[in-house]
PDB file of N, CA and C in Angstrom:
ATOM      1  N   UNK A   1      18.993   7.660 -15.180  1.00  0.00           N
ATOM      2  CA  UNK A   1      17.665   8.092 -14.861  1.00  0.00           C
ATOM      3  C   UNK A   1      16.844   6.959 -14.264  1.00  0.00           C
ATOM      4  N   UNK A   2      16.993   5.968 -14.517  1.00  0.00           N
ATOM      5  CA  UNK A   2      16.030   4.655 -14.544  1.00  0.00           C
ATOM      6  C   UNK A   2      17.089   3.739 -13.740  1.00  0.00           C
ATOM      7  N   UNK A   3      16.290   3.154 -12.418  1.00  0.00           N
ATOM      8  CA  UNK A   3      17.035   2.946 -11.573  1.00  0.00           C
ATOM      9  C   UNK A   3      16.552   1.325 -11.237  1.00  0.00           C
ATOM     10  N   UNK A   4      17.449   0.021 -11.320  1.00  0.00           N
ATOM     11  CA  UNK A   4      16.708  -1.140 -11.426  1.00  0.00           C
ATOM     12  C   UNK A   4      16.610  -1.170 -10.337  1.00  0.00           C
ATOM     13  N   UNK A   5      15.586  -2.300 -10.093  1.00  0.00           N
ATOM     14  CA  UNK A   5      14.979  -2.791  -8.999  1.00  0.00           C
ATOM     15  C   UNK A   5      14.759  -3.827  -8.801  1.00  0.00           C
ATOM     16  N   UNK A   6      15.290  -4.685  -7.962  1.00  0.00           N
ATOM     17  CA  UNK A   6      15.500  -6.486  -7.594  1.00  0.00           C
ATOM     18  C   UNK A   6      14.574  -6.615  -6.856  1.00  0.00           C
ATOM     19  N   UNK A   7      13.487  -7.695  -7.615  1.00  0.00           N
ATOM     20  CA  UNK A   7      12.291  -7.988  -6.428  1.00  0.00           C
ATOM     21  C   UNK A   7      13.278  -9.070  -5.662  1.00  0.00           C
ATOM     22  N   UNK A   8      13.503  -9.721  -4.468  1.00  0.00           N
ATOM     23  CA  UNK A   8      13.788 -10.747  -3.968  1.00  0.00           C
ATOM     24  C   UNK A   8      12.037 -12.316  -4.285  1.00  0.00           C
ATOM     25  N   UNK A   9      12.750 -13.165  -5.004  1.00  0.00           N
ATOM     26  CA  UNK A   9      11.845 -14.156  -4.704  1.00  0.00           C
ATOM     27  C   UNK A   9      12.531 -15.572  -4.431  1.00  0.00           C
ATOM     28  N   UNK A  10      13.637 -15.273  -3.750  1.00  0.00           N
ATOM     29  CA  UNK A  10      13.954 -16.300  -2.878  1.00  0.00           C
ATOM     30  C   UNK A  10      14.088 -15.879  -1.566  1.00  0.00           C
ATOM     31  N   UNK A  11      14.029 -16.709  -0.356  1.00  0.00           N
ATOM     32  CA  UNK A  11      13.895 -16.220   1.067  1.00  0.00           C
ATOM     33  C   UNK A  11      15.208 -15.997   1.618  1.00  0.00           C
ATOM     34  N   UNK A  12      15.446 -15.218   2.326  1.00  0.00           N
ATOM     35  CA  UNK A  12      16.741 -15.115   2.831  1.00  0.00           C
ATOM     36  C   UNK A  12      17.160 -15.563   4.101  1.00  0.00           C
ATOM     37  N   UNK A  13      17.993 -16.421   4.256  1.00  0.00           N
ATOM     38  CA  UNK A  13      17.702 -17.331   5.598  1.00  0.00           C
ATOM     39  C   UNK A  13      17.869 -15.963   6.921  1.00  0.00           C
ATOM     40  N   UNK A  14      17.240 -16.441   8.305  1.00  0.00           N
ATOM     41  CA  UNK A  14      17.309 -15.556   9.242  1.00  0.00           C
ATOM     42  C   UNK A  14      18.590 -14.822   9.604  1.00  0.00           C
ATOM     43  N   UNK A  15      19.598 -15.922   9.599  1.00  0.00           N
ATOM     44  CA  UNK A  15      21.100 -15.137  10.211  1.00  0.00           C
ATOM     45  C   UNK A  15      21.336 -14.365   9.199  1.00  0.00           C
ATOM     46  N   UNK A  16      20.873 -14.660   7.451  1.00  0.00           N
ATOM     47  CA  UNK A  16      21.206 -13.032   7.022  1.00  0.00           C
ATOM     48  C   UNK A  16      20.484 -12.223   6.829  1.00  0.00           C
ATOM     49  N   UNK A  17      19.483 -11.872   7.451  1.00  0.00           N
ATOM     50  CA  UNK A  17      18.344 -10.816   7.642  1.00  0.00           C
ATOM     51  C   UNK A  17      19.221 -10.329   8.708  1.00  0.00           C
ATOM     52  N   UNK A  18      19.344 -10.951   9.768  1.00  0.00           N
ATOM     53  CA  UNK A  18      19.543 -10.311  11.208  1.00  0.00           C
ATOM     54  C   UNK A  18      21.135  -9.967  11.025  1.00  0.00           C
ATOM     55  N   UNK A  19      22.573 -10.185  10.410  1.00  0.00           N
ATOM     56  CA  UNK A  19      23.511 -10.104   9.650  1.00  0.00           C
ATOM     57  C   UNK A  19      23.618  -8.337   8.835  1.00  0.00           C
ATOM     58  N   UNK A  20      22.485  -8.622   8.091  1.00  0.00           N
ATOM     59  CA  UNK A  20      22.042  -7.418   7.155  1.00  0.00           C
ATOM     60  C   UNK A  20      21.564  -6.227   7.936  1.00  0.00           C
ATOM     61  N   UNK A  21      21.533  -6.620   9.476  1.00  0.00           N
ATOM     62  CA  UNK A  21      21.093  -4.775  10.065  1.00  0.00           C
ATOM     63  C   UNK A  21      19.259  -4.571  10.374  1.00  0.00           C
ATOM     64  N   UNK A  22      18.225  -5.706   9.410  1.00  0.00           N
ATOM     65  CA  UNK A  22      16.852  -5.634   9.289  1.00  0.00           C
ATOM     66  C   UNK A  22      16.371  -5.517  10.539  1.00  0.00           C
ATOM     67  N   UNK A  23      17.092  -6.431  11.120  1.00  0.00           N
ATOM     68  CA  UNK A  23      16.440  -7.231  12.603  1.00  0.00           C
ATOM     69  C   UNK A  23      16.033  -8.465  12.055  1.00  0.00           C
ATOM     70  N   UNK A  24      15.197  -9.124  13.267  1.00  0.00           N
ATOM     71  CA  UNK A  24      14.404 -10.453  12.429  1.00  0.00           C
ATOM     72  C   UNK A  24      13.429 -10.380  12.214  1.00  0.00           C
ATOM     73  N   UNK A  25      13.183 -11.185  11.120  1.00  0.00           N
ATOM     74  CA  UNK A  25      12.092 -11.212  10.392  1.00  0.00           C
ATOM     75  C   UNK A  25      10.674 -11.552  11.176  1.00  0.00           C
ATOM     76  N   UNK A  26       9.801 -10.575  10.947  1.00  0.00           N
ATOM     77  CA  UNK A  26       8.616 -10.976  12.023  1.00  0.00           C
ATOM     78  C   UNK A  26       8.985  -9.847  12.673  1.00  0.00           C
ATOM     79  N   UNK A  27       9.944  -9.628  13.498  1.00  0.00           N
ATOM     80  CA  UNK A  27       9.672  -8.318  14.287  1.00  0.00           C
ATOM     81  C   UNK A  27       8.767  -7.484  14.053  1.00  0.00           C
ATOM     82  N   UNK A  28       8.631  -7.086  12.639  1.00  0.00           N
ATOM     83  CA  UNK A  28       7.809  -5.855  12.372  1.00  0.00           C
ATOM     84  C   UNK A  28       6.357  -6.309  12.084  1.00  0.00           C
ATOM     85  N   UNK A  29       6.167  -7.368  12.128  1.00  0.00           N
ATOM     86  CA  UNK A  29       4.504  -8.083  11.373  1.00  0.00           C
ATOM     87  C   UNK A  29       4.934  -8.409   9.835  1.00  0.00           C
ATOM     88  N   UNK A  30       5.783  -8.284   9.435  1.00  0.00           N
ATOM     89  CA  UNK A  30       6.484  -8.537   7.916  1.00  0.00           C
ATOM     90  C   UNK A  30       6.398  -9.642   7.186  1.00  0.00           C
ATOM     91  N   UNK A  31       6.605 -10.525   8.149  1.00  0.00           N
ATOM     92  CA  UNK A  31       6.788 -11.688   7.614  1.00  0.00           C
ATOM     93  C   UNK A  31       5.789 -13.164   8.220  1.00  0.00           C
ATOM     94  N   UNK A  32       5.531 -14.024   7.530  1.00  0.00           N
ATOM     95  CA  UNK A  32       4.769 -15.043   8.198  1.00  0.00           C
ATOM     96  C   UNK A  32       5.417 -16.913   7.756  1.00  0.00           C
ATOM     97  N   UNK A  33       5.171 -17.286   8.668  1.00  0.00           N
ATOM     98  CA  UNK A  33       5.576 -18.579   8.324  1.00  0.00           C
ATOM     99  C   UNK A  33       5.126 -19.796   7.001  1.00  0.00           C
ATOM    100  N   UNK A  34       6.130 -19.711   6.494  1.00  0.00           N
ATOM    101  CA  UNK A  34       5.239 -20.990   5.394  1.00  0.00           C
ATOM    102  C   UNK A  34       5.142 -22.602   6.070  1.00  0.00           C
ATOM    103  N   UNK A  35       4.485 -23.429   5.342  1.00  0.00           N
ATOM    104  CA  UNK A  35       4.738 -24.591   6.294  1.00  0.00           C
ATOM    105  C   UNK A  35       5.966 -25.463   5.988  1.00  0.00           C
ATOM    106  N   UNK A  36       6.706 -24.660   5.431  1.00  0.00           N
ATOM    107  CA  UNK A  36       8.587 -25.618   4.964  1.00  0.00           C
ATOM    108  C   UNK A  36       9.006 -24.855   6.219  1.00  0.00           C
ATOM    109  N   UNK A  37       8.800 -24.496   7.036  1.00  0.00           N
ATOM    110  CA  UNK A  37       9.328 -24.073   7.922  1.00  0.00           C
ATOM    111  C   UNK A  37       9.987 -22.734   8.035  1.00  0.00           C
ATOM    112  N   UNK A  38      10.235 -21.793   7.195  1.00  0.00           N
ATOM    113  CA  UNK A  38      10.823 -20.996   6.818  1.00  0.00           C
ATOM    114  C   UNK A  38       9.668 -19.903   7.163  1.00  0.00           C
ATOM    115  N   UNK A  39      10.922 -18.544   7.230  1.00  0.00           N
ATOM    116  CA  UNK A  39      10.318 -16.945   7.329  1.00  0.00           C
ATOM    117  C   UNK A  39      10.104 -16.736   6.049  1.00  0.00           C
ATOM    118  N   UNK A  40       8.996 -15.592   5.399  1.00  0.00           N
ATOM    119  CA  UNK A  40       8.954 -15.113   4.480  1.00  0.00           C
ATOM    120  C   UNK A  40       8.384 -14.059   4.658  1.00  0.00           C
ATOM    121  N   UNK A  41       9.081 -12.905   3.796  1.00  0.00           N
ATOM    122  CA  UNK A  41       8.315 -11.446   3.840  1.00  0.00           C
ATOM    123  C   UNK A  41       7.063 -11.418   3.191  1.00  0.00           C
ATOM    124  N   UNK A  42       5.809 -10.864   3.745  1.00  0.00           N
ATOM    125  CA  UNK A  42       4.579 -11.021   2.769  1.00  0.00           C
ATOM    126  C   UNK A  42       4.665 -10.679   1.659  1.00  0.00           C
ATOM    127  N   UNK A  43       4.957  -9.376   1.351  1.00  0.00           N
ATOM    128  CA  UNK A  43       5.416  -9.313  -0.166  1.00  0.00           C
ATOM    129  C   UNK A  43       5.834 -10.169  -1.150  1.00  0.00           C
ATOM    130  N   UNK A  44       6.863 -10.778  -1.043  1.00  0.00           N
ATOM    131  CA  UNK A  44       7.615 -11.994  -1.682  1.00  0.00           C
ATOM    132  C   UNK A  44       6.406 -13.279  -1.332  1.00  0.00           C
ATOM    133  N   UNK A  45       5.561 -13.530  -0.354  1.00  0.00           N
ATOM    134  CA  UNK A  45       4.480 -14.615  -0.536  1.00  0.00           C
ATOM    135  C   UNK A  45       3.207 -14.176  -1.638  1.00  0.00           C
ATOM    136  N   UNK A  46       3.493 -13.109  -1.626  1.00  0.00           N
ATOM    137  CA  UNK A  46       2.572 -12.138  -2.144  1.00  0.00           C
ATOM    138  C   UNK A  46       2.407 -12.669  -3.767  1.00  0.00           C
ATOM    139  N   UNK A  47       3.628 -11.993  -3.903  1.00  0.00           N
ATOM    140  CA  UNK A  47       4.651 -12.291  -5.423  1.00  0.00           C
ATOM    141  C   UNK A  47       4.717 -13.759  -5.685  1.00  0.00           C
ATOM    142  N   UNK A  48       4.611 -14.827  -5.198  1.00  0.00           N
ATOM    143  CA  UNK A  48       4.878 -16.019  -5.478  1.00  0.00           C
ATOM    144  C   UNK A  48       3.510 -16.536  -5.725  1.00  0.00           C
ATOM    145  N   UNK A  49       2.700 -16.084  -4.867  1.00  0.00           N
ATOM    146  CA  UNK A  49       0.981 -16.398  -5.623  1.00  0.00           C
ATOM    147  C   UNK A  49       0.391 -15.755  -7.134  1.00  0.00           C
ATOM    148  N   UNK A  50       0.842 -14.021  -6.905  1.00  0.00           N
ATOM    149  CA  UNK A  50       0.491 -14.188  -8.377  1.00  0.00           C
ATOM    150  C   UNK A  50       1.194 -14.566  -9.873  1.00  0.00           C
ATOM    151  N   UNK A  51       2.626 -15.003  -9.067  1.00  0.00           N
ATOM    152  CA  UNK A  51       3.320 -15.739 -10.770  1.00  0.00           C
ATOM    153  C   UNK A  51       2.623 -16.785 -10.934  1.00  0.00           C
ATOM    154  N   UNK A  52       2.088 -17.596  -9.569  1.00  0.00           N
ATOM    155  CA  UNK A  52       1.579 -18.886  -9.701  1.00  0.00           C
ATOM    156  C   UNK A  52       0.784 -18.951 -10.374  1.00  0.00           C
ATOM    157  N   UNK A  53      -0.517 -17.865 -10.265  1.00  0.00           N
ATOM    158  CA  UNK A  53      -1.890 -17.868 -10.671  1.00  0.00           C
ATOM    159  C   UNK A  53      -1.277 -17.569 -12.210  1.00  0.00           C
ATOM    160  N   UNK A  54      -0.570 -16.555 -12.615  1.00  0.00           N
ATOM    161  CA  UNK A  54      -0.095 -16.038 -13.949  1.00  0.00           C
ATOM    162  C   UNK A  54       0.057 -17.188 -14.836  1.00  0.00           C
ATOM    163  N   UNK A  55       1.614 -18.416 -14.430  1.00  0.00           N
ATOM    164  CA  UNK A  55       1.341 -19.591 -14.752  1.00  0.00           C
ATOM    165  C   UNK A  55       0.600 -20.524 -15.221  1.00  0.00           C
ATOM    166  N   UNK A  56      -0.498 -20.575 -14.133  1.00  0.00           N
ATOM    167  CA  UNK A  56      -1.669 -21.357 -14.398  1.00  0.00           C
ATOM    168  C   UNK A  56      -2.236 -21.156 -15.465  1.00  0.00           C
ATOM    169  N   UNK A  57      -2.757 -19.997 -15.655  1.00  0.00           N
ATOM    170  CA  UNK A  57      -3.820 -19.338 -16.495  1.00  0.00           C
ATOM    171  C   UNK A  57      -2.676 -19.157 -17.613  1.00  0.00           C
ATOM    172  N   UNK A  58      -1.786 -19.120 -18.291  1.00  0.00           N
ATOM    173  CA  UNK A  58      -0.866 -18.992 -19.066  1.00  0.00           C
ATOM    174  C   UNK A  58      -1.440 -20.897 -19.738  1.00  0.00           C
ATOM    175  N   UNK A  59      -1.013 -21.444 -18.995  1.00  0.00           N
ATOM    176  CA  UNK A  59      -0.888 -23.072 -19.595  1.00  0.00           C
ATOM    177  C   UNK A  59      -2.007 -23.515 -19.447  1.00  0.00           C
ATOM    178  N   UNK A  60      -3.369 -22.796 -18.882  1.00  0.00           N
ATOM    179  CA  UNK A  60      -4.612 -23.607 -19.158  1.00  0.00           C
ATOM    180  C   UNK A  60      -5.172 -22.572 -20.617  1.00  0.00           C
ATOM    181  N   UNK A  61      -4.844 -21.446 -20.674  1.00  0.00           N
ATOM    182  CA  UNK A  61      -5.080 -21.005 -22.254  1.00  0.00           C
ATOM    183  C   UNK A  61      -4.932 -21.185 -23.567  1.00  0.00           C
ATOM    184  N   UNK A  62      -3.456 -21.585 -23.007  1.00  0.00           N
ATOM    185  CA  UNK A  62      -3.086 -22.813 -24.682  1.00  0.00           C
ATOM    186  C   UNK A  62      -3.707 -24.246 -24.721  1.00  0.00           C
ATOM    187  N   UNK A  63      -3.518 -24.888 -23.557  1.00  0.00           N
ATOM    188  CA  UNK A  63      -4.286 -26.439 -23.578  1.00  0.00           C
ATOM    189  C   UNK A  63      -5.477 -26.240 -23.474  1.00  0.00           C
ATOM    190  N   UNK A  64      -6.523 -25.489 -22.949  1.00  0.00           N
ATOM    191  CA  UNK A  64      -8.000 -25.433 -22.825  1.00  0.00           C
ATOM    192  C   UNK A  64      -8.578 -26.310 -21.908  1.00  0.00           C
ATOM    193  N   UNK A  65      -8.047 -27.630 -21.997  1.00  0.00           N
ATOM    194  CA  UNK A  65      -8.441 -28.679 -21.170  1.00  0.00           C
ATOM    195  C   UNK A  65      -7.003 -29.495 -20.150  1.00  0.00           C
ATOM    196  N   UNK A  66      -6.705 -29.475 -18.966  1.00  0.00           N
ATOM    197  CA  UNK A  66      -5.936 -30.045 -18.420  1.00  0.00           C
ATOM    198  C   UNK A  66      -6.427 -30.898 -17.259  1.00  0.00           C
ATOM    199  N   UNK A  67      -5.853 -32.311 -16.703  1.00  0.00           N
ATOM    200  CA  UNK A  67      -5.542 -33.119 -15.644  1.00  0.00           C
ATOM    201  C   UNK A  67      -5.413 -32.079 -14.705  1.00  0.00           C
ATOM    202  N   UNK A  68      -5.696 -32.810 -13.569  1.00  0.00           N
ATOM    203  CA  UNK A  68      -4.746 -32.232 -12.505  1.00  0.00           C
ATOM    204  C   UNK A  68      -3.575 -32.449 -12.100  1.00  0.00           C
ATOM    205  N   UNK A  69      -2.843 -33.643 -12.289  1.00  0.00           N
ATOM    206  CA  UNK A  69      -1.307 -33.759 -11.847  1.00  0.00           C
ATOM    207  C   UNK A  69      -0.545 -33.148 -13.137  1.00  0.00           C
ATOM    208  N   UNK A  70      -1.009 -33.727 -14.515  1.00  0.00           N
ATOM    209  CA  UNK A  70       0.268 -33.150 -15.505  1.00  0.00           C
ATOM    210  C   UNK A  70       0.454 -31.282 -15.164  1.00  0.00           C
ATOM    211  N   UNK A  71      -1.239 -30.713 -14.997  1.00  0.00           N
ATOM    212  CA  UNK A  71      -0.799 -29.292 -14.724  1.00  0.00           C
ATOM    213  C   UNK A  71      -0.050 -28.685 -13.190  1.00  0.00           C
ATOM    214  N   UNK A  72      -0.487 -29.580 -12.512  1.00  0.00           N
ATOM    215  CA  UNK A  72       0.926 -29.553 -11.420  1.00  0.00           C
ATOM    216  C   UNK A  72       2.451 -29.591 -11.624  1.00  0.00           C
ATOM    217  N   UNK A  73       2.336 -30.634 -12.839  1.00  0.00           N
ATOM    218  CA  UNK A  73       3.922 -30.825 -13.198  1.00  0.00           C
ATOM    219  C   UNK A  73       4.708 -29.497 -13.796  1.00  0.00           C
ATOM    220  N   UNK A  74       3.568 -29.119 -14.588  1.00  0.00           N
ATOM    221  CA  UNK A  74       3.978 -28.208 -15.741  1.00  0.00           C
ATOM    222  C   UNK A  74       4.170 -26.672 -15.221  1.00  0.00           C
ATOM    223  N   UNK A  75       3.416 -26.554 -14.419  1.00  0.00           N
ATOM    224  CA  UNK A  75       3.376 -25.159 -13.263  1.00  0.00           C
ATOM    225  C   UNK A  75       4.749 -25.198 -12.343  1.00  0.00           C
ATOM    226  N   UNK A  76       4.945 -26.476 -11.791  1.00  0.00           N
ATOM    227  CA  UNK A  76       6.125 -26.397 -11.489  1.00  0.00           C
ATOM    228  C   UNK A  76       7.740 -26.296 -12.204  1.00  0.00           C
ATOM    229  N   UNK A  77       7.213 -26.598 -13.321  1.00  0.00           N
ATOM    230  CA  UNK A  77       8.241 -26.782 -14.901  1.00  0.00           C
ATOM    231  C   UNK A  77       8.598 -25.272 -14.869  1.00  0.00           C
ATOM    232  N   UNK A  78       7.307 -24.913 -14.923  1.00  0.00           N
ATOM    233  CA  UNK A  78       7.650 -23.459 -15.625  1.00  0.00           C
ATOM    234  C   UNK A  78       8.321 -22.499 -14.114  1.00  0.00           C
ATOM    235  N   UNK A  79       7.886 -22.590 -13.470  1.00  0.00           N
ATOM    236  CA  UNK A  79       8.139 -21.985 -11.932  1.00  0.00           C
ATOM    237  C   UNK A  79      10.141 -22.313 -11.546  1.00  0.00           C
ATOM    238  N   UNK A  80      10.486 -23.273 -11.477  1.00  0.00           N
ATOM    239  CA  UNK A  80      11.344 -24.320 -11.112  1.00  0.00           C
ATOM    240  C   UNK A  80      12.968 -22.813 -11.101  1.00  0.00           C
ATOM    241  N   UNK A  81      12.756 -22.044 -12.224  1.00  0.00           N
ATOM    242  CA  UNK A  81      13.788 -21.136 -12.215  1.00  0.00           C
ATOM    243  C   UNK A  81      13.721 -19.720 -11.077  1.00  0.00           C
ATOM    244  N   UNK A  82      12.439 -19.622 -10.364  1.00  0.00           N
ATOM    245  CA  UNK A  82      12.378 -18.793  -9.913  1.00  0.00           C
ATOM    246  C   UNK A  82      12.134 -19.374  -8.008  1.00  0.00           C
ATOM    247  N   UNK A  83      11.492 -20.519  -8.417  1.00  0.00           N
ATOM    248  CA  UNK A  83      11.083 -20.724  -6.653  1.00  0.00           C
ATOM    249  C   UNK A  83      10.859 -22.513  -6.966  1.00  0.00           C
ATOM    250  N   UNK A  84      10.403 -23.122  -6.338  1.00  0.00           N
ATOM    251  CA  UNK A  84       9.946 -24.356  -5.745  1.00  0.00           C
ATOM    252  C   UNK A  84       8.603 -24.144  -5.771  1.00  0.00           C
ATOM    253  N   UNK A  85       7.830 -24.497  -6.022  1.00  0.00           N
ATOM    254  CA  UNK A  85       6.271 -23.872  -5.453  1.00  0.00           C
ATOM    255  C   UNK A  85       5.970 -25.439  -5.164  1.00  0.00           C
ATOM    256  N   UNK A  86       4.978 -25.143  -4.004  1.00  0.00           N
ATOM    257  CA  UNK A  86       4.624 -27.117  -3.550  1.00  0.00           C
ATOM    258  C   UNK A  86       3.646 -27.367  -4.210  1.00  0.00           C
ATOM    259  N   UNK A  87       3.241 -28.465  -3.816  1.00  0.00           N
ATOM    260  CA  UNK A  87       1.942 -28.434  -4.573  1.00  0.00           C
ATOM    261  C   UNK A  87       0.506 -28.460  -3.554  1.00  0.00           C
ATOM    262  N   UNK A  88       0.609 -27.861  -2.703  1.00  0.00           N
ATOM    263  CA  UNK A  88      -0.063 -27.502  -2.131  1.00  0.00           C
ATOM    264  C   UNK A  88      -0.530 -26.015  -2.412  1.00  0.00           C
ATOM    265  N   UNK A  89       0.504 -25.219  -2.518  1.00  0.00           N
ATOM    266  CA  UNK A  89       0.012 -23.424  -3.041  1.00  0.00           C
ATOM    267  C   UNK A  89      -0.219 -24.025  -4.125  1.00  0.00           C
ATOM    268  N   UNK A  90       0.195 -24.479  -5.316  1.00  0.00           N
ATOM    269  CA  UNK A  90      -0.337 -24.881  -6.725  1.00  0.00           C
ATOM    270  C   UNK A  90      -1.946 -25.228  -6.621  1.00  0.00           C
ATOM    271  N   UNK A  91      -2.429 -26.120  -5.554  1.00  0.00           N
ATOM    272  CA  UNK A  91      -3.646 -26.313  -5.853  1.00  0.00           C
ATOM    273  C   UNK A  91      -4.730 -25.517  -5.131  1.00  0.00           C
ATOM    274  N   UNK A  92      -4.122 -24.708  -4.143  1.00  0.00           N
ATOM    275  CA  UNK A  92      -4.684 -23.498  -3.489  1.00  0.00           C
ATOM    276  C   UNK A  92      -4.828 -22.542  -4.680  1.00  0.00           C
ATOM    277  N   UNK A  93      -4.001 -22.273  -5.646  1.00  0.00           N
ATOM    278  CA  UNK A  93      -4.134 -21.100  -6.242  1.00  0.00           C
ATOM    279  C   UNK A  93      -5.039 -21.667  -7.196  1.00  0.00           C
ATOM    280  N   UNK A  94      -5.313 -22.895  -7.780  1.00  0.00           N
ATOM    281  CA  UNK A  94      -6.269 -23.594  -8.667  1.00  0.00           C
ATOM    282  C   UNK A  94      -7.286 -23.370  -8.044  1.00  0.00           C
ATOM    283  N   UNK A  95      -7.473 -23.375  -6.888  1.00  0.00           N
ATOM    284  CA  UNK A  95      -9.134 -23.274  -6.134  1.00  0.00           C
ATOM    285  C   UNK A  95      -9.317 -21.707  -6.340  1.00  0.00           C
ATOM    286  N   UNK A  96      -8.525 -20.360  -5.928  1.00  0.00           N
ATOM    287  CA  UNK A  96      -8.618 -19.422  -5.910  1.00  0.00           C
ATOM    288  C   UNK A  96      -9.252 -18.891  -7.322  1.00  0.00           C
ATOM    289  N   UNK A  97      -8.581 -19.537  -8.135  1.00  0.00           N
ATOM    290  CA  UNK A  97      -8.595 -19.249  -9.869  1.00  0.00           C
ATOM    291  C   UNK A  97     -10.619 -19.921  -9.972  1.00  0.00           C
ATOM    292  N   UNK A  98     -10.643 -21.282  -9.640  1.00  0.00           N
ATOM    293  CA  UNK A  98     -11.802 -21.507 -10.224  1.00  0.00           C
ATOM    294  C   UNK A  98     -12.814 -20.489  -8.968  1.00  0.00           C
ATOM    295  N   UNK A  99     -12.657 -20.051  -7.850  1.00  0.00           N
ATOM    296  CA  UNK A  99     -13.659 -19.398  -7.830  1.00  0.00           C
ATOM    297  C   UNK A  99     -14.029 -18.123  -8.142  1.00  0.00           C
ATOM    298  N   UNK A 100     -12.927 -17.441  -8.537  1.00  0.00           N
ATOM    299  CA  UNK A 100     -12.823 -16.267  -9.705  1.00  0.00           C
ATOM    300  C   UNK A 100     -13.179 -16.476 -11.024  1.00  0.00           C
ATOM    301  N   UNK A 101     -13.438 -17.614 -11.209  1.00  0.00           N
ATOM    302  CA  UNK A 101     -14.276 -18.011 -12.795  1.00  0.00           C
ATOM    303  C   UNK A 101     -13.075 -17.825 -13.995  1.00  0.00           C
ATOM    304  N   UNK A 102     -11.886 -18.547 -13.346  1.00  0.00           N
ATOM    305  CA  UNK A 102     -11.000 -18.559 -14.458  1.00  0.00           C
ATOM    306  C   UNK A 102     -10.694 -19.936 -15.235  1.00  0.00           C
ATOM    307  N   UNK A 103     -11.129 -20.668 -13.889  1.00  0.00           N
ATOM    308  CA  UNK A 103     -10.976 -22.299 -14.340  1.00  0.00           C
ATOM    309  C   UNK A 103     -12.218 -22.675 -13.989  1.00  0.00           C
ATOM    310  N   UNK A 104     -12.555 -23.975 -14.527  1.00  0.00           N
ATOM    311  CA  UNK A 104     -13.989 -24.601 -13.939  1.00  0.00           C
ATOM    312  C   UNK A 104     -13.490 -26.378 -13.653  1.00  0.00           C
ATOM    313  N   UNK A 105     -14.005 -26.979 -13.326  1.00  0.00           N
ATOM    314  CA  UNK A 105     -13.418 -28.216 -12.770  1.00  0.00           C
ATOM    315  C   UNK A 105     -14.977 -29.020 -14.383  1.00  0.00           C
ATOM    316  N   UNK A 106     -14.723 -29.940 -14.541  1.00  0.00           N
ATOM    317  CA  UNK A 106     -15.344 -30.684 -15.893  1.00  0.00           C
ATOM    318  C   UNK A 106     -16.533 -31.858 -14.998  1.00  0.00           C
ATOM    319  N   UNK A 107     -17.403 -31.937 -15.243  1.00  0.00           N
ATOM    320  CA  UNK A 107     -18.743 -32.221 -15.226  1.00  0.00           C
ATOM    321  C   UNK A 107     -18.509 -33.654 -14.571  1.00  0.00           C
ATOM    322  N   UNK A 108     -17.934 -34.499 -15.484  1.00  0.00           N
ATOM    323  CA  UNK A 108     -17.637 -36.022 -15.725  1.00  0.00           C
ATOM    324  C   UNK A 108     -16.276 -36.404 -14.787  1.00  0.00           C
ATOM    325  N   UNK A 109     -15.426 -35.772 -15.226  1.00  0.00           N
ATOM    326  CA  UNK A 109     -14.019 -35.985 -14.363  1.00  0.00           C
ATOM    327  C   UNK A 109     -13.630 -34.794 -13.666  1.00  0.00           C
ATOM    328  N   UNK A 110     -13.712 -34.895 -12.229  1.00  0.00           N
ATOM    329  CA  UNK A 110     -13.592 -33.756 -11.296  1.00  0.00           C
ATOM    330  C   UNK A 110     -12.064 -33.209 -10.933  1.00  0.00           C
ATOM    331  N   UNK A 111     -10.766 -34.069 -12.383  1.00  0.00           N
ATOM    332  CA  UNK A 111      -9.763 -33.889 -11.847  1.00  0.00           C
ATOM    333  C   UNK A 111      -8.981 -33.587 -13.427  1.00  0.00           C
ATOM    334  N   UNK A 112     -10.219 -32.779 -14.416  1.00  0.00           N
ATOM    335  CA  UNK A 112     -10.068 -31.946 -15.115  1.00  0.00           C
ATOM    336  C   UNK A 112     -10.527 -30.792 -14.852  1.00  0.00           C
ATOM    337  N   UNK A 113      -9.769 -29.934 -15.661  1.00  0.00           N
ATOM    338  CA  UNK A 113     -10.171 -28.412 -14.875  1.00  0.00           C
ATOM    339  C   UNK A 113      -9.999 -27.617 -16.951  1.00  0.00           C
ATOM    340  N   UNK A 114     -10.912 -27.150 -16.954  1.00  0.00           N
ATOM    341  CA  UNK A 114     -11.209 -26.122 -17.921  1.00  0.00           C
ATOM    342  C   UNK A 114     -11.346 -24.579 -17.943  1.00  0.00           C
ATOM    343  N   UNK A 115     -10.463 -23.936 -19.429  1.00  0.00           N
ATOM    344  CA  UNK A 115     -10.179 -22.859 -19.023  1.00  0.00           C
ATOM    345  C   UNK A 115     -11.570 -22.049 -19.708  1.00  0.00           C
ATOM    346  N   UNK A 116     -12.051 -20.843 -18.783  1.00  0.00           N
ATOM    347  CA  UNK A 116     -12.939 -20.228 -19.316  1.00  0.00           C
ATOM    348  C   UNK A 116     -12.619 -18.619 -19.914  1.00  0.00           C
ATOM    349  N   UNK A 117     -12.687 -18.743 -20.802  1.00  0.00           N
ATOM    350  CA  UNK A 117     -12.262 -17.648 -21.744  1.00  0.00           C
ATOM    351  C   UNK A 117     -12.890 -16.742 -21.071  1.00  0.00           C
TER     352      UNK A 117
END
């Protein structure tokens, strides 16, 4: 009755998209470039922002108070089985988060970030 379903969240290089029958990637508006150089389907960029944000907000709830590099480390710790994430989307999605009022950056040291309940 119940039929699984494989999200892809690794990229699939071009010769096996185009291999697989899809065409290439981009043909359809599907996909957009990351800056590693690589194709990616939006969906799957899609999906990789909100585990990120999930992450984040996961490990700034238990610590309350974090750095900015150890929670880089640790986002990538936790991430590391599913994707690479740079740390560039890591601190994009930290900006996204504090202006959604999930994180706040700390008064005194601008390279602590606090979680707001």
């Amino acid at each position: 009755m119940w039929a699984q379903v494989k999200v892809p969240l690794i990229t699939a290089k071009k010769e096996d998209w185009a291999a697989s029958g899809s065409g290439a990637p981009g043909a359809n508006g599907m996909a957009s470039t990351v800056p590693g150089g690589t194709d990616m389907p939006s969906s799957v960029e899609e999906d990789r922002k909100h585990l990120t944000e999930a992450v984040i907000v996961r490990i700034m709830k238990s610590r309350k108070t974090m750095e900015h590099n150890p929670l880089i480390v640790e986002v990538t710790k936790h991430l590391q089985n599913r994707f690479a994430p740079t740390p560039q989307l890591i601190k994009q999605r930290i900006e996204k988060l504090i202006e959604r009022e999930y994180l706040e950056r700390d008064q005194e040291d601008w390279k602590v970030y606090r979680y707001l309940a």
